[in-house]
PDB file of N, CA and C in Angstrom:
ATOM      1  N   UNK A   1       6.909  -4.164  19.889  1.00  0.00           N
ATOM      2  CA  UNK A   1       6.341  -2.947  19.331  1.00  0.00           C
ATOM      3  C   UNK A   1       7.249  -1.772  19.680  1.00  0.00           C
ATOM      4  N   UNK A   2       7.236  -0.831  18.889  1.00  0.00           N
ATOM      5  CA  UNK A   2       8.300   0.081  18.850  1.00  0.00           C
ATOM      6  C   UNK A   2       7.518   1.268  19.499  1.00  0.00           C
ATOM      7  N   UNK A   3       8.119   2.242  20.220  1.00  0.00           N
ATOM      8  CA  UNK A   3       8.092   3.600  20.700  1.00  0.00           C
ATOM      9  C   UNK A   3       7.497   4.358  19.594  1.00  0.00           C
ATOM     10  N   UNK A   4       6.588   4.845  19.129  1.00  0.00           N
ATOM     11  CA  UNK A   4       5.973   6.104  18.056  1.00  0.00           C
ATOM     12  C   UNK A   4       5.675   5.626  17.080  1.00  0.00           C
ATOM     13  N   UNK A   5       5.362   4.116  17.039  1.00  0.00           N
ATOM     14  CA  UNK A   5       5.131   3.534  15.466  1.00  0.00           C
ATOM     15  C   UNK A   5       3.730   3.291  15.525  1.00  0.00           C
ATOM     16  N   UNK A   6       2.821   3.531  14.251  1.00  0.00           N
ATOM     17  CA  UNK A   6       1.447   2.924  14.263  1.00  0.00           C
ATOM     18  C   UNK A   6       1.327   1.804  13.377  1.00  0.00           C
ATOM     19  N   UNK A   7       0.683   0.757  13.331  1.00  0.00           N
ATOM     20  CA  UNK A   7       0.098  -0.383  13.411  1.00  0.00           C
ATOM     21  C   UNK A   7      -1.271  -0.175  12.861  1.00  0.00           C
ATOM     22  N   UNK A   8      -1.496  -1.003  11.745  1.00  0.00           N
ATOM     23  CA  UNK A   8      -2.722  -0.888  11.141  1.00  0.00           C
ATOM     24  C   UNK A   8      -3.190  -2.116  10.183  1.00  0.00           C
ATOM     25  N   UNK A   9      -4.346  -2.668  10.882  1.00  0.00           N
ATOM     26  CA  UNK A   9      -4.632  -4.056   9.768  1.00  0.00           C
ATOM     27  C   UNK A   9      -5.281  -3.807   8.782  1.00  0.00           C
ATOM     28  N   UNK A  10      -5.299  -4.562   7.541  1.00  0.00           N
ATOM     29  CA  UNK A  10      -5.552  -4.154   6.436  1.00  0.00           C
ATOM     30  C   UNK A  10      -6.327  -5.969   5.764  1.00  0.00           C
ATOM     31  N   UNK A  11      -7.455  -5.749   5.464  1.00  0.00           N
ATOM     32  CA  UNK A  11      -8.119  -7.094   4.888  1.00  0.00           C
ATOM     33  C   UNK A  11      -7.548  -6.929   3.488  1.00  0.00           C
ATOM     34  N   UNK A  12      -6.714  -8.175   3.396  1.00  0.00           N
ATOM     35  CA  UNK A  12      -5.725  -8.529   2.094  1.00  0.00           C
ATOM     36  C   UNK A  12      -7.170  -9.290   1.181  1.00  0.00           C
ATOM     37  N   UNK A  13      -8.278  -9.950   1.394  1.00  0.00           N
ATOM     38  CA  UNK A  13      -9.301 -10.199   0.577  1.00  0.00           C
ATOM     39  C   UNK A  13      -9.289  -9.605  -0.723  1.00  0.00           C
ATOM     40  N   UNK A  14      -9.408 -10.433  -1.744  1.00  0.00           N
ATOM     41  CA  UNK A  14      -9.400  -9.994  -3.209  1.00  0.00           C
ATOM     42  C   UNK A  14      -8.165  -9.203  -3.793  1.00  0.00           C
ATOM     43  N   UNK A  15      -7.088  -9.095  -3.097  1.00  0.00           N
ATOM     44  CA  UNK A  15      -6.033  -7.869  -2.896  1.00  0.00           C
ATOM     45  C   UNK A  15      -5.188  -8.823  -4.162  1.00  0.00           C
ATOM     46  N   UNK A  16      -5.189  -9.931  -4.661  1.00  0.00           N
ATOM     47  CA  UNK A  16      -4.783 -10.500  -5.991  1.00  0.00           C
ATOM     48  C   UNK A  16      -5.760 -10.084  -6.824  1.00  0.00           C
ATOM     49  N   UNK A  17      -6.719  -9.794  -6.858  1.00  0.00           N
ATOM     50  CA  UNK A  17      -7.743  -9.757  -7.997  1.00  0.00           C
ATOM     51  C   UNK A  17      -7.839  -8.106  -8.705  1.00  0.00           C
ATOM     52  N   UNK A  18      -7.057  -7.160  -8.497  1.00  0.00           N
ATOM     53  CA  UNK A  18      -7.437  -6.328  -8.224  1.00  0.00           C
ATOM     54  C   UNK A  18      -6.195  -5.407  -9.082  1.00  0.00           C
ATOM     55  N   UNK A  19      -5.757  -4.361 -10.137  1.00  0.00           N
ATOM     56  CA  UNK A  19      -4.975  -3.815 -10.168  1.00  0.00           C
ATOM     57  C   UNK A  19      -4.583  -2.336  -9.338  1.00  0.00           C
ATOM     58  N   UNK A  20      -3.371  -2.523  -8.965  1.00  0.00           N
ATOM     59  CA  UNK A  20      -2.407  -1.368  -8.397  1.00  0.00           C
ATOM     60  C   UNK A  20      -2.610  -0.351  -8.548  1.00  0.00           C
ATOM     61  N   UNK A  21      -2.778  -0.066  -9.723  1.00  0.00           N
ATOM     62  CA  UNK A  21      -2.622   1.301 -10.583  1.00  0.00           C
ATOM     63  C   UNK A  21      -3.390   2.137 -11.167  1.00  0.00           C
ATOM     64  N   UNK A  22      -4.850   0.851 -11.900  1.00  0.00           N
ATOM     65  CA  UNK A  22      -5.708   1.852 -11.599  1.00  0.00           C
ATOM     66  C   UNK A  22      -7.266   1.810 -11.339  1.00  0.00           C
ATOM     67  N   UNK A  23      -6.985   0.605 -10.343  1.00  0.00           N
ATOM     68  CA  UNK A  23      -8.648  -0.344  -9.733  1.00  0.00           C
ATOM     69  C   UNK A  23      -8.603  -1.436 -10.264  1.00  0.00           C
ATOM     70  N   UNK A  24      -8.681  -1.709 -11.679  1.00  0.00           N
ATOM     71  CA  UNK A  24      -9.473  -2.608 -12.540  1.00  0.00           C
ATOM     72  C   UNK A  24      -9.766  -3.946 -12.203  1.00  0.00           C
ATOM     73  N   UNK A  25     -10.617  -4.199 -11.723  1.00  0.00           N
ATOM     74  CA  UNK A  25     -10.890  -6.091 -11.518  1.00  0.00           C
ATOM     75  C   UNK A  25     -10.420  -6.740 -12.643  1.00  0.00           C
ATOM     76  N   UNK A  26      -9.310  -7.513 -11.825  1.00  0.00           N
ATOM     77  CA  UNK A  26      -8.536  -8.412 -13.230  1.00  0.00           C
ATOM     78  C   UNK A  26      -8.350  -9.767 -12.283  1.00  0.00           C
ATOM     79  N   UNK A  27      -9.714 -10.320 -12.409  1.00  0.00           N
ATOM     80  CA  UNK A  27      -9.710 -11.720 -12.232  1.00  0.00           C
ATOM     81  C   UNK A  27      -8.778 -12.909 -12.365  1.00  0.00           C
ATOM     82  N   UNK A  28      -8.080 -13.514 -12.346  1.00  0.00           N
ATOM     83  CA  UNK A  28      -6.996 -14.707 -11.807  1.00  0.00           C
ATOM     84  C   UNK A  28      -7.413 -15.784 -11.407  1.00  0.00           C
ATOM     85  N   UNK A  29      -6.785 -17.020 -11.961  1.00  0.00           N
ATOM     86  CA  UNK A  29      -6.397 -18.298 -11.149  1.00  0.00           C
ATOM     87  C   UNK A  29      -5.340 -18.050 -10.386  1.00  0.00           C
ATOM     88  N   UNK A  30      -5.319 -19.238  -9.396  1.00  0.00           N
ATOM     89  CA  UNK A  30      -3.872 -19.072  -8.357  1.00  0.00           C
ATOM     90  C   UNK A  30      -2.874 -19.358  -9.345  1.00  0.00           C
ATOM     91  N   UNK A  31      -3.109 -19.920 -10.439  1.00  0.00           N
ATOM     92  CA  UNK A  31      -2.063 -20.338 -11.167  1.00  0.00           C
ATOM     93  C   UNK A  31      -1.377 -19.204 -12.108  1.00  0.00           C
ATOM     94  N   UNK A  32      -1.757 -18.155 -12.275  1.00  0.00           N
ATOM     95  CA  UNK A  32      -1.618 -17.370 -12.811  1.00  0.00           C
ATOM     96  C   UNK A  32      -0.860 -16.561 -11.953  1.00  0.00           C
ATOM     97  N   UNK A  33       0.645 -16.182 -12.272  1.00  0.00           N
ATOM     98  CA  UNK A  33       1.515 -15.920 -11.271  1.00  0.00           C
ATOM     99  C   UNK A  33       1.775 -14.225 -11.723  1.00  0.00           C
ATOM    100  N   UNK A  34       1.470 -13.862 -12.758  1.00  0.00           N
ATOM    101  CA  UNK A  34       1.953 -12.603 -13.611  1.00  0.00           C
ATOM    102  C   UNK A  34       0.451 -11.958 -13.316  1.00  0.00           C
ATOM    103  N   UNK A  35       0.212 -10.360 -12.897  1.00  0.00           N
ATOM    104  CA  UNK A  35      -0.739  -9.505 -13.219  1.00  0.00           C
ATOM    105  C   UNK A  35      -0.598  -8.721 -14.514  1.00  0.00           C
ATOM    106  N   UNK A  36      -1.405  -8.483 -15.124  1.00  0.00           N
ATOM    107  CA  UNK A  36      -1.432  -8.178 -16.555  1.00  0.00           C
ATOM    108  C   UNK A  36      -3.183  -7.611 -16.658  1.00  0.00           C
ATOM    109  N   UNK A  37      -2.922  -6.113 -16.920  1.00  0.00           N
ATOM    110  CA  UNK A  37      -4.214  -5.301 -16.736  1.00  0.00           C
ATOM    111  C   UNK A  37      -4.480  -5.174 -17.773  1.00  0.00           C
ATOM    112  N   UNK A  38      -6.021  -5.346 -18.277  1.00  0.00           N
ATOM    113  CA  UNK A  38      -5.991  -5.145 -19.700  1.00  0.00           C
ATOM    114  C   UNK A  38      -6.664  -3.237 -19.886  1.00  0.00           C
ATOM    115  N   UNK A  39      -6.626  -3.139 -18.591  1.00  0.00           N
ATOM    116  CA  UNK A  39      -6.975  -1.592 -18.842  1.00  0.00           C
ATOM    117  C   UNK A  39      -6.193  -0.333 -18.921  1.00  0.00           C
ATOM    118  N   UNK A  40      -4.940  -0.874 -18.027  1.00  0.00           N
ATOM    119  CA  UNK A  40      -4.190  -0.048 -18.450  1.00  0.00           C
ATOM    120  C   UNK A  40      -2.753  -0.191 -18.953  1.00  0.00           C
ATOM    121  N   UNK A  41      -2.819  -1.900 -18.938  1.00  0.00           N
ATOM    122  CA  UNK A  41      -1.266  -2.444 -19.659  1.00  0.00           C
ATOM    123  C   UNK A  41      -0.229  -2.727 -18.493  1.00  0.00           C
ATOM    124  N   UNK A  42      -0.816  -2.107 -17.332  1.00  0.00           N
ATOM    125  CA  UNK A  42       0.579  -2.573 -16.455  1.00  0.00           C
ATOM    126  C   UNK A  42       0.742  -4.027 -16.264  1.00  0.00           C
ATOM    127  N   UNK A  43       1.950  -4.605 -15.947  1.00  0.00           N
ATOM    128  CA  UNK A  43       2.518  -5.645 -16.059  1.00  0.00           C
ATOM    129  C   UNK A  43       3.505  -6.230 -14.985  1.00  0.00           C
ATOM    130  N   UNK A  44       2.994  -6.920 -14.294  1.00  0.00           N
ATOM    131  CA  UNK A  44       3.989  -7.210 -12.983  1.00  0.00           C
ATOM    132  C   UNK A  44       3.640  -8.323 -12.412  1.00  0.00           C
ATOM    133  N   UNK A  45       4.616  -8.757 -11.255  1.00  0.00           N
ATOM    134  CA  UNK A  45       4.443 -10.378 -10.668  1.00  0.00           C
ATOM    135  C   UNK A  45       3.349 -10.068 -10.100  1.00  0.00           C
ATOM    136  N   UNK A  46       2.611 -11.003  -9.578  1.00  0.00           N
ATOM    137  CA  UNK A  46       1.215 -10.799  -9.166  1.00  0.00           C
ATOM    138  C   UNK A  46       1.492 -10.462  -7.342  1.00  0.00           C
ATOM    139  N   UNK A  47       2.216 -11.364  -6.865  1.00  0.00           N
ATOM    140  CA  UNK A  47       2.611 -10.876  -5.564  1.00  0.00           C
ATOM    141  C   UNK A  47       2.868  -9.671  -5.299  1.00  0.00           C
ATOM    142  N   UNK A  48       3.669  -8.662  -6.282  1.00  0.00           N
ATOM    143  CA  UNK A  48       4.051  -7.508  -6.117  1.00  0.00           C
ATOM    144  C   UNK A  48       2.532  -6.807  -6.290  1.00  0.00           C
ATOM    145  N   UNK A  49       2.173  -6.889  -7.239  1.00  0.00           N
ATOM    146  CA  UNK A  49       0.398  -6.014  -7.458  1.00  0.00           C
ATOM    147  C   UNK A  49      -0.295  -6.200  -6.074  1.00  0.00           C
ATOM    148  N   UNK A  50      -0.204  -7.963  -5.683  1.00  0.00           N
ATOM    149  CA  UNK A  50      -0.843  -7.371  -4.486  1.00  0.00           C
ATOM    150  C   UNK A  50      -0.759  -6.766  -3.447  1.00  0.00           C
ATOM    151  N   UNK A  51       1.093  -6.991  -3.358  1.00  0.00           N
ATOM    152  CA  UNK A  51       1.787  -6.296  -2.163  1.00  0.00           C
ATOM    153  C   UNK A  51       0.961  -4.421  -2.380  1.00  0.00           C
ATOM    154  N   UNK A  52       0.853  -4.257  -2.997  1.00  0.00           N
ATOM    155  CA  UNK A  52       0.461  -2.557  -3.419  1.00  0.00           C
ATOM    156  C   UNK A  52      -0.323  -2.634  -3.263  1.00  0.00           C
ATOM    157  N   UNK A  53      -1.512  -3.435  -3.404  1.00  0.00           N
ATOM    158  CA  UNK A  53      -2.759  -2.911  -2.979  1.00  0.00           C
ATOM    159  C   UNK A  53      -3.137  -3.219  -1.652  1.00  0.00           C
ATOM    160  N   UNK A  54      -2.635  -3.707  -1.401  1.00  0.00           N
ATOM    161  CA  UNK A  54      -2.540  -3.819   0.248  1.00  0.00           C
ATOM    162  C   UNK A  54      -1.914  -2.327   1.225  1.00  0.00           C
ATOM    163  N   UNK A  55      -0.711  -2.007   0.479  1.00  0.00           N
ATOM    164  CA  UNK A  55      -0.064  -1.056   1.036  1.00  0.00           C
ATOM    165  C   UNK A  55      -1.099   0.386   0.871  1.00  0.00           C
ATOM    166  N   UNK A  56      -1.668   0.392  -0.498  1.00  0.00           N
ATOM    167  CA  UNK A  56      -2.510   1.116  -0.483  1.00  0.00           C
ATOM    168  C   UNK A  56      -3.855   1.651   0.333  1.00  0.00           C
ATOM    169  N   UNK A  57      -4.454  -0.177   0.364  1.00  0.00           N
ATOM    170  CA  UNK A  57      -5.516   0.202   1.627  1.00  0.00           C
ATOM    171  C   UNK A  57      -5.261   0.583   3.032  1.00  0.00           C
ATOM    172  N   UNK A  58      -3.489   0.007   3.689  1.00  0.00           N
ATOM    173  CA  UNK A  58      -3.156   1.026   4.608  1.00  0.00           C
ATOM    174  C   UNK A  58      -2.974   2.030   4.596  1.00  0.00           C
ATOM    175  N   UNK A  59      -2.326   2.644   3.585  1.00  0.00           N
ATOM    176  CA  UNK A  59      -2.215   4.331   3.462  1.00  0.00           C
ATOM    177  C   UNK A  59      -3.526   4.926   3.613  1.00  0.00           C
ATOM    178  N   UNK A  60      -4.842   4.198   3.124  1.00  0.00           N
ATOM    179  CA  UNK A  60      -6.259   4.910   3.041  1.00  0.00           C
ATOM    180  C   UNK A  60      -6.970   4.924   4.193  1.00  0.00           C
ATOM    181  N   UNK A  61      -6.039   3.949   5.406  1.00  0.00           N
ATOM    182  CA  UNK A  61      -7.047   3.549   6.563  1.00  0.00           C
ATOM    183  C   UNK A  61      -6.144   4.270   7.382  1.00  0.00           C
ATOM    184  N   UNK A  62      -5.157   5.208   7.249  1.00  0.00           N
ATOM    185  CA  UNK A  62      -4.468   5.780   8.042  1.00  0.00           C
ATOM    186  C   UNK A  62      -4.256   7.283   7.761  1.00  0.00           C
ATOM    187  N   UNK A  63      -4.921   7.771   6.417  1.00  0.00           N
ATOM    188  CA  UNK A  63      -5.336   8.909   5.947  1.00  0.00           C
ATOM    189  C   UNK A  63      -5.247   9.529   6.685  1.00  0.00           C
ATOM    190  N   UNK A  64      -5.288  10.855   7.110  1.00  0.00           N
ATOM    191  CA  UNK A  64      -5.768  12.390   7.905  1.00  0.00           C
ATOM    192  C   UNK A  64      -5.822  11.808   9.324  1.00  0.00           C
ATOM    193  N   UNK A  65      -4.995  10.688   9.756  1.00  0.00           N
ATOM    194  CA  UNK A  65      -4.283  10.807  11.082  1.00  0.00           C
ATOM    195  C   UNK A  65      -3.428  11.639  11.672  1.00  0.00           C
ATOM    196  N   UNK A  66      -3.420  12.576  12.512  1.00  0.00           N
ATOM    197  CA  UNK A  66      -2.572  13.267  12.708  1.00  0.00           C
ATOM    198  C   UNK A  66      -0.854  12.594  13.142  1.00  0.00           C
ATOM    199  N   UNK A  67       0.140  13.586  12.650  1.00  0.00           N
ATOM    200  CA  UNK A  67       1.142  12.829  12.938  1.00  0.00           C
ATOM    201  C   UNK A  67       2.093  13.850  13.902  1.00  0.00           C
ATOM    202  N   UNK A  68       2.536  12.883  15.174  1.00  0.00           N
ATOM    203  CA  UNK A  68       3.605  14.289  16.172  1.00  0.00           C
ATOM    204  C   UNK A  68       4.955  13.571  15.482  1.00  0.00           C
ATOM    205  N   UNK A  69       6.053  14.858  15.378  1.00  0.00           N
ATOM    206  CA  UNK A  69       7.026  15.107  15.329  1.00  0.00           C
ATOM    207  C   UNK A  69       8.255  15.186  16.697  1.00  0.00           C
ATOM    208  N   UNK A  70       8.588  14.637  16.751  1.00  0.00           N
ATOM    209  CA  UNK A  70       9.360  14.880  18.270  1.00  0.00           C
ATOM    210  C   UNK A  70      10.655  15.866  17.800  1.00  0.00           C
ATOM    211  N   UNK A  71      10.735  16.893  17.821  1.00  0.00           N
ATOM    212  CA  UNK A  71      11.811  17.668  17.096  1.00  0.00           C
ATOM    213  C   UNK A  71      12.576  18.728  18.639  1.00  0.00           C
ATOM    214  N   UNK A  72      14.097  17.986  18.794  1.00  0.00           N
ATOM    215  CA  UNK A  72      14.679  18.807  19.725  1.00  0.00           C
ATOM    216  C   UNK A  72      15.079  20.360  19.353  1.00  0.00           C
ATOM    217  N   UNK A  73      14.702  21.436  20.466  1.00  0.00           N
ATOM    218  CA  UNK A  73      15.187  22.818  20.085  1.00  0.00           C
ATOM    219  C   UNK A  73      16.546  22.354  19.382  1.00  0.00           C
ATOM    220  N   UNK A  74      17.455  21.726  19.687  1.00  0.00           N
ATOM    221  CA  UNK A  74      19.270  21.836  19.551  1.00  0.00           C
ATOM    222  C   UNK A  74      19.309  20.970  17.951  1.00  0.00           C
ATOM    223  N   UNK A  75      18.370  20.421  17.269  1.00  0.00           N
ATOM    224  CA  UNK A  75      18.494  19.856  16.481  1.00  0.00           C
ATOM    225  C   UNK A  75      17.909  21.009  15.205  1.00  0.00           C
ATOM    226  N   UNK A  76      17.471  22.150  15.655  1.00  0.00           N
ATOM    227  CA  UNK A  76      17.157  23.005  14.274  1.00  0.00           C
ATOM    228  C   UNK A  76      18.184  24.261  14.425  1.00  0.00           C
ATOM    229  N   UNK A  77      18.712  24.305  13.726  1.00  0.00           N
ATOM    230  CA  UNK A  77      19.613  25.662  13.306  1.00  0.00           C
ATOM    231  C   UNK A  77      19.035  26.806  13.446  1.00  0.00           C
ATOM    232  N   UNK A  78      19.341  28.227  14.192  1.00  0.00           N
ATOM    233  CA  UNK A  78      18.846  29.017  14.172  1.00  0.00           C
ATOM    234  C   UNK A  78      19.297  30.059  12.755  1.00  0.00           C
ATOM    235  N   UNK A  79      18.103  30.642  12.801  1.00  0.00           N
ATOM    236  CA  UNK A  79      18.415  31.132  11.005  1.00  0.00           C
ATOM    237  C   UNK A  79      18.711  32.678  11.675  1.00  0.00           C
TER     238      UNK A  79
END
């Protein structure tokens, strides 16, 4: 584990079933390797759709966390 990094689990559940872009339950077999939304047309490998909605529910579970900056005086230019 790294010095200043946060860590956050995320339940991947249904995270294939699900479009990226803009919600829509788009049901699947495992065999079905392509996501294809009929709501809003997007079109992509299905791994990738889910990779995003995954990434998404971390961004949402890590929301309005505050974040520190470690910023040295000698590293900002005086104006």
């Amino acid at each position: 584990r790294k010095t200043g990094t946060y860590h956050q689990k995320v339940d991947a559940k249904g995270s294939s079933q699900l479009c990226p872009e803009c919600g829509a339950d788009v049901p699947k077999d495992l065999s079905v390797r392509i996501h294809s939304c009929p709501e809003c047309h997007v079109v992509m490998p299905r791994d990738v759709a889910s990779g995003k909605i995954i990434v998404n529910r971390g961004m949402a579970a890590v929301e309005g966390l505050a974040v520190k900056l470690d910023v040295e005086e000698d590293s900002v230019e005086s104006r």
